[in-house]
PDB file of N, CA and C in Angstrom:
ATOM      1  N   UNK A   1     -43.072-117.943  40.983  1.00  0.00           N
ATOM      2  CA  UNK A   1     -43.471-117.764  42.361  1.00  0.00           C
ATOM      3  C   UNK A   1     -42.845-118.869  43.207  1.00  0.00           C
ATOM      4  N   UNK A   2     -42.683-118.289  44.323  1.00  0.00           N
ATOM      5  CA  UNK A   2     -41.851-119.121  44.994  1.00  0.00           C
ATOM      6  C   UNK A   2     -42.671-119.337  46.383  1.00  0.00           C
ATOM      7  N   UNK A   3     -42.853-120.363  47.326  1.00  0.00           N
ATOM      8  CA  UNK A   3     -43.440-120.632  48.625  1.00  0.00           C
ATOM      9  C   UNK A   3     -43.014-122.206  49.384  1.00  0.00           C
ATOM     10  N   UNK A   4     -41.916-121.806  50.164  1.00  0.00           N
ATOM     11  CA  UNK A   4     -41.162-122.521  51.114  1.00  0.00           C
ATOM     12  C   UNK A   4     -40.195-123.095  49.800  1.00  0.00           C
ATOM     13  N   UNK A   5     -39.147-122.394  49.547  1.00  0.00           N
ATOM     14  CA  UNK A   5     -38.660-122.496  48.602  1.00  0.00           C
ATOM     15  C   UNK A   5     -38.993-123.929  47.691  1.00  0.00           C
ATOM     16  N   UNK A   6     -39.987-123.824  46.966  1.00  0.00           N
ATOM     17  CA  UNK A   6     -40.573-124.795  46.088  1.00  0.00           C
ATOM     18  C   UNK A   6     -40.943-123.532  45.287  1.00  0.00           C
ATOM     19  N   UNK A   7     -40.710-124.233  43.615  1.00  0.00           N
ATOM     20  CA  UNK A   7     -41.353-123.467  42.363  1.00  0.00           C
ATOM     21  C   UNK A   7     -42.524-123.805  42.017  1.00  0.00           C
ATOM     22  N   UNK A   8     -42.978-122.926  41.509  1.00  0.00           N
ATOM     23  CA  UNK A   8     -44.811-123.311  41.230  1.00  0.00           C
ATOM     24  C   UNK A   8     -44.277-123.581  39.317  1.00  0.00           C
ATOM     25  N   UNK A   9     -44.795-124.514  38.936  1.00  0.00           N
ATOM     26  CA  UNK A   9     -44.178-124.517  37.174  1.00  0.00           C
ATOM     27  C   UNK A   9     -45.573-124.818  36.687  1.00  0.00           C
ATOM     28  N   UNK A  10     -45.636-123.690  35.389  1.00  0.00           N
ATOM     29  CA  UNK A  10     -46.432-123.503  34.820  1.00  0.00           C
ATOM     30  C   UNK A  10     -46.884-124.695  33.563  1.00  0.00           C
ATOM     31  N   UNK A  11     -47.477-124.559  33.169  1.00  0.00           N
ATOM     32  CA  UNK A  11     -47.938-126.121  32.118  1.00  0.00           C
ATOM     33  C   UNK A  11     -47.176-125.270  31.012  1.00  0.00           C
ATOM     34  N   UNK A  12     -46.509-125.889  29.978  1.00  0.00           N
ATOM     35  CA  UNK A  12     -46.169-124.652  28.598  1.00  0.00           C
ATOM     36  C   UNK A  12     -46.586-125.906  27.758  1.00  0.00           C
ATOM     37  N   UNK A  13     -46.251-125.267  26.790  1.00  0.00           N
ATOM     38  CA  UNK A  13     -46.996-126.223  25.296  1.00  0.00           C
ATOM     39  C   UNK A  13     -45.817-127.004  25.256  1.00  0.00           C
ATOM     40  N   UNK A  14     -44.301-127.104  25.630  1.00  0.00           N
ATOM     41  CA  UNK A  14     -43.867-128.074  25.397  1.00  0.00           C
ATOM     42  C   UNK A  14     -44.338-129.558  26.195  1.00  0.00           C
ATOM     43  N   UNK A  15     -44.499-128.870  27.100  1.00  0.00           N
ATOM     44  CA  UNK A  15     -45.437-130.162  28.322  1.00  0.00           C
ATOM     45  C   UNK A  15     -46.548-131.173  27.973  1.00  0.00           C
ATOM     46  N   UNK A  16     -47.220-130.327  27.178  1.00  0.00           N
ATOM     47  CA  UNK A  16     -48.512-130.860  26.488  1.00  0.00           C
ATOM     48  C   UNK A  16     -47.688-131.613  25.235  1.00  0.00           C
ATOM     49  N   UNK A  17     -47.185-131.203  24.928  1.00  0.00           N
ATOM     50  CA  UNK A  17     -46.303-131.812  23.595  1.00  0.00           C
ATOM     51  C   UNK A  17     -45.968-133.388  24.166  1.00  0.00           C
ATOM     52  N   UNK A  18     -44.849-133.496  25.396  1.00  0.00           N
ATOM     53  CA  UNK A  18     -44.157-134.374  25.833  1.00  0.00           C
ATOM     54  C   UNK A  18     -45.746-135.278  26.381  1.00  0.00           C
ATOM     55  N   UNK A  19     -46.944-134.757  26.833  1.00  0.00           N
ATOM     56  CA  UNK A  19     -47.414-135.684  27.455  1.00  0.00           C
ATOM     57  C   UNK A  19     -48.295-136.280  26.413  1.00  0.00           C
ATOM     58  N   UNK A  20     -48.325-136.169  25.060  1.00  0.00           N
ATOM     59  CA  UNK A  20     -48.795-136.803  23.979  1.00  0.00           C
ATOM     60  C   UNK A  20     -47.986-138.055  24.119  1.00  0.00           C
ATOM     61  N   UNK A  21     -47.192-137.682  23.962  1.00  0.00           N
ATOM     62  CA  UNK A  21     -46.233-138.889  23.892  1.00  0.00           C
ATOM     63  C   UNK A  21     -45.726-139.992  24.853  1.00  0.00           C
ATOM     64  N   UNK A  22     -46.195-139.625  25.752  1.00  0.00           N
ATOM     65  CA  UNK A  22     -45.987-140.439  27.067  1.00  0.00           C
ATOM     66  C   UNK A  22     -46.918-141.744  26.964  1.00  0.00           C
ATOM     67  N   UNK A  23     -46.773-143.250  27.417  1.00  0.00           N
ATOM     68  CA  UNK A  23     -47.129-144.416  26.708  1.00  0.00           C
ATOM     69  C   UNK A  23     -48.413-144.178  28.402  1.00  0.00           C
ATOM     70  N   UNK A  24     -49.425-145.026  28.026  1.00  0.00           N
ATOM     71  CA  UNK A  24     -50.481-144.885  29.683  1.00  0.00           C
ATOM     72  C   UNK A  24     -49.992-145.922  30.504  1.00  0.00           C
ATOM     73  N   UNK A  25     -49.085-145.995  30.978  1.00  0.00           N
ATOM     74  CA  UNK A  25     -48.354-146.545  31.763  1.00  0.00           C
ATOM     75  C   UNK A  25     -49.111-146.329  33.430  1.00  0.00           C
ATOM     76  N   UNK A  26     -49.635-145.150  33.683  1.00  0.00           N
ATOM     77  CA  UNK A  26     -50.175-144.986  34.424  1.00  0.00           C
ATOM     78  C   UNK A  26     -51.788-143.772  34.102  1.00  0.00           C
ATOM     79  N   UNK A  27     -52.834-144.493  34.604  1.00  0.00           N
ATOM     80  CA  UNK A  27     -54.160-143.468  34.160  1.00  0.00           C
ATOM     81  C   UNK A  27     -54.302-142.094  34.577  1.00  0.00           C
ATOM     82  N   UNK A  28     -53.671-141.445  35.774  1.00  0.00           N
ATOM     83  CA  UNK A  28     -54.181-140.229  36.501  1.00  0.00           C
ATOM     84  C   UNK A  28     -53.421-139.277  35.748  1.00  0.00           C
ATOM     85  N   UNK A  29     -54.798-138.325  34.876  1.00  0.00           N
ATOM     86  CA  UNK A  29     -54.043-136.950  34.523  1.00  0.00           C
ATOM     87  C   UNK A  29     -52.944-135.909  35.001  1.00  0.00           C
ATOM     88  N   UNK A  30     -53.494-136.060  36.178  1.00  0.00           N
ATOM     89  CA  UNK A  30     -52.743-134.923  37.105  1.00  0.00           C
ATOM     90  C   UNK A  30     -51.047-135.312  37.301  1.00  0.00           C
ATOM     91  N   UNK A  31     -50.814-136.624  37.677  1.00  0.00           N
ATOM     92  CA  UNK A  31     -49.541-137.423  37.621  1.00  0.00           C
ATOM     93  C   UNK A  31     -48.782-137.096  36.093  1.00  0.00           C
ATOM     94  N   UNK A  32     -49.573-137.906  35.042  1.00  0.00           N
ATOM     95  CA  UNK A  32     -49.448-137.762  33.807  1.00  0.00           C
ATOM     96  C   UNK A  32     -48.315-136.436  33.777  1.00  0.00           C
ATOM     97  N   UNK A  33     -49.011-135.736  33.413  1.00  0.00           N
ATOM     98  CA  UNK A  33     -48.733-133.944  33.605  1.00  0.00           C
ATOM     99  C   UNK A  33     -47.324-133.641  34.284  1.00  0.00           C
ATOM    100  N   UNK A  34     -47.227-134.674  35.667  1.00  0.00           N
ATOM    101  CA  UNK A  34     -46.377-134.273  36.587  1.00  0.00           C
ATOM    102  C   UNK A  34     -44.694-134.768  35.752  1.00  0.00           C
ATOM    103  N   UNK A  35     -45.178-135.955  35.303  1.00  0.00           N
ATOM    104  CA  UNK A  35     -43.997-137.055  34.484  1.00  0.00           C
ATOM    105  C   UNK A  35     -44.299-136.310  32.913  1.00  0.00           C
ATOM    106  N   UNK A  36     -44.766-135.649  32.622  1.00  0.00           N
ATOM    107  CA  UNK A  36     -44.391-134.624  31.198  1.00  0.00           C
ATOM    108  C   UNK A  36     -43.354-133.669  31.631  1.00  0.00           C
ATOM    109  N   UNK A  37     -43.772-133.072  32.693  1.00  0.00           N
ATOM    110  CA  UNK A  37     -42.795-131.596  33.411  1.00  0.00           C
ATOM    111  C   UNK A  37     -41.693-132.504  33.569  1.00  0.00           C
ATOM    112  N   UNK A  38     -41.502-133.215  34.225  1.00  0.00           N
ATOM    113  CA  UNK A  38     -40.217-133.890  34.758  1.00  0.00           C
ATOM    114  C   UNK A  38     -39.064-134.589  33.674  1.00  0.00           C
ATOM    115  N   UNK A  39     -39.950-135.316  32.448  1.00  0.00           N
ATOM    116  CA  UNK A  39     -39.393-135.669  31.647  1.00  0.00           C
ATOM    117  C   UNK A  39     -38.637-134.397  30.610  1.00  0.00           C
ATOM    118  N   UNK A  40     -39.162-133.353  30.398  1.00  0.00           N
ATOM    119  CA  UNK A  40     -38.782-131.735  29.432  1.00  0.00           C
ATOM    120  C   UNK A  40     -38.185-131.328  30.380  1.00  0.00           C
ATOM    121  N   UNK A  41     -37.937-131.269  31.874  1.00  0.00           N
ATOM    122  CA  UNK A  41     -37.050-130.024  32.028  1.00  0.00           C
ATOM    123  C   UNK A  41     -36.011-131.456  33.074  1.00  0.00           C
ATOM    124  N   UNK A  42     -35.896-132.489  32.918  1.00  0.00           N
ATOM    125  CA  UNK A  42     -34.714-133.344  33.573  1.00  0.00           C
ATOM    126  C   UNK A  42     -34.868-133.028  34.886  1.00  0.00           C
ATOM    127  N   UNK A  43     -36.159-133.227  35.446  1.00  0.00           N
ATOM    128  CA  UNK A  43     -36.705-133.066  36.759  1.00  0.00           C
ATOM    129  C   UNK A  43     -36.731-134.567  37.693  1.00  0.00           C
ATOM    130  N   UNK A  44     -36.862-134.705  38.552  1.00  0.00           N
ATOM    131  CA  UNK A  44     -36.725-135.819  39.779  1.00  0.00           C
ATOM    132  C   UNK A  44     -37.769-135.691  40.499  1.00  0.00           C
ATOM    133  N   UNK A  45     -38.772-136.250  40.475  1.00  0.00           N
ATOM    134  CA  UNK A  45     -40.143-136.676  41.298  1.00  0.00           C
ATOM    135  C   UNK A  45     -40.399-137.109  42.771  1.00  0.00           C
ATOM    136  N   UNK A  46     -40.807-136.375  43.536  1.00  0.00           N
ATOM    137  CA  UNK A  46     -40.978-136.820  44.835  1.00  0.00           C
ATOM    138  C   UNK A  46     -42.450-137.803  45.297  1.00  0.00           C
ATOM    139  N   UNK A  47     -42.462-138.979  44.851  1.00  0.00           N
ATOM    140  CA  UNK A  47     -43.672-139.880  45.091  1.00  0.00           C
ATOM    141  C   UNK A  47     -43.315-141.059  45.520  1.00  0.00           C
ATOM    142  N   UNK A  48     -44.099-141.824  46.529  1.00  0.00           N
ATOM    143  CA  UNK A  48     -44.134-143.224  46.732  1.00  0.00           C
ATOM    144  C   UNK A  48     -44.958-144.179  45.589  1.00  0.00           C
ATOM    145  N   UNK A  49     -45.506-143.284  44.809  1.00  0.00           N
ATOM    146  CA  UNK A  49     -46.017-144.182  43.590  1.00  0.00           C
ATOM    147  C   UNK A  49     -45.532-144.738  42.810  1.00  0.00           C
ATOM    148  N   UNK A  50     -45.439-146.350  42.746  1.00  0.00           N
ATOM    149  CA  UNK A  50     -44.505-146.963  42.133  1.00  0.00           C
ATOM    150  C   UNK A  50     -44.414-146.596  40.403  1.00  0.00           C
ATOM    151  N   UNK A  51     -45.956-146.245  40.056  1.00  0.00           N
ATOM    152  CA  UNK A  51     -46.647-145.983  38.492  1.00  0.00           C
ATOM    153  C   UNK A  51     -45.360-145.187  37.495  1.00  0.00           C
ATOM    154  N   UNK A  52     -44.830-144.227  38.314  1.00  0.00           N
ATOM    155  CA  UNK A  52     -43.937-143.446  37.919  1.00  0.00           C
ATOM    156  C   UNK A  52     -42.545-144.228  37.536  1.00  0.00           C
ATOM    157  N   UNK A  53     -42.157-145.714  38.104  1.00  0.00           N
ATOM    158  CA  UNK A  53     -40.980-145.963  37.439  1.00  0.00           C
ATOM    159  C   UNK A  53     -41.479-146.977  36.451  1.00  0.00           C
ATOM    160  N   UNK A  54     -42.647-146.874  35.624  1.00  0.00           N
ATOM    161  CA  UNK A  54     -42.524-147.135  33.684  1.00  0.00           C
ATOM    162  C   UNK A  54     -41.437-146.397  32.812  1.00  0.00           C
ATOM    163  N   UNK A  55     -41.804-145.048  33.772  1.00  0.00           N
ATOM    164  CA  UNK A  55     -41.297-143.435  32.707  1.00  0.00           C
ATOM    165  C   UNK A  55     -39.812-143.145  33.104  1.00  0.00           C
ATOM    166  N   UNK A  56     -39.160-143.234  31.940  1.00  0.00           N
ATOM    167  CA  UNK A  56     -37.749-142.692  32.331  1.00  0.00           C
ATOM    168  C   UNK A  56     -37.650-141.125  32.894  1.00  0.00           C
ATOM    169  N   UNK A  57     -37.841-141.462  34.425  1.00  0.00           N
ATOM    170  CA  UNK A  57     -37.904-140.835  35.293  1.00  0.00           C
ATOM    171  C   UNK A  57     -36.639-140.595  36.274  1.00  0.00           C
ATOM    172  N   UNK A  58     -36.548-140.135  37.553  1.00  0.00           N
ATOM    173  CA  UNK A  58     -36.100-140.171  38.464  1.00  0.00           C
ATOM    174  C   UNK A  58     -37.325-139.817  39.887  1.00  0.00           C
ATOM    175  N   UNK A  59     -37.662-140.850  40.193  1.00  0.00           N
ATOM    176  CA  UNK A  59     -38.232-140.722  41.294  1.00  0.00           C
ATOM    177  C   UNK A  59     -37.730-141.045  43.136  1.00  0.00           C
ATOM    178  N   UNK A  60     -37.994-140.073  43.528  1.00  0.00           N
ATOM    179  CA  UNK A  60     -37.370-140.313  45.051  1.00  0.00           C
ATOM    180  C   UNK A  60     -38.126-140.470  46.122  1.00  0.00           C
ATOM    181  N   UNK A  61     -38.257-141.382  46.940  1.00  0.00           N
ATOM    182  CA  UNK A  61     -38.851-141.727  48.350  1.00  0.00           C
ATOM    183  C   UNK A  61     -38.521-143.181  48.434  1.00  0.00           C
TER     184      UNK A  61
END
């Protein structure tokens, strides 16, 4: 599904997989989750939250 061309991405079991493994670098589930998706599909994060550069990430703002 698509709305203002942004994808809606579904949780899959590889996600849950990757966010086992993710070190608690930062506490909030919901984030967590966000840096699992991003890390499995070589995604780039749109946050001013610094929490996100522990995770070999790409974050932008």
């Amino acid at each position: 599904m698509t709305l203002n061309n942004f994808l809606v991405l579904p949780i899959t079991y590889d996600h849950i997989a990757m966010l086992g493994k993710l070190p608690f670098h930062h506490n909030d589930p919901f984030d967590r989750m966000l840096i699992a998706q991003a890390k499995h599909l070589s995604l780039s994060i749109v946050s001013r939250d610094t929490a996100f550069d522990h995770y070999e990430i790409q974050r932008t703002w």
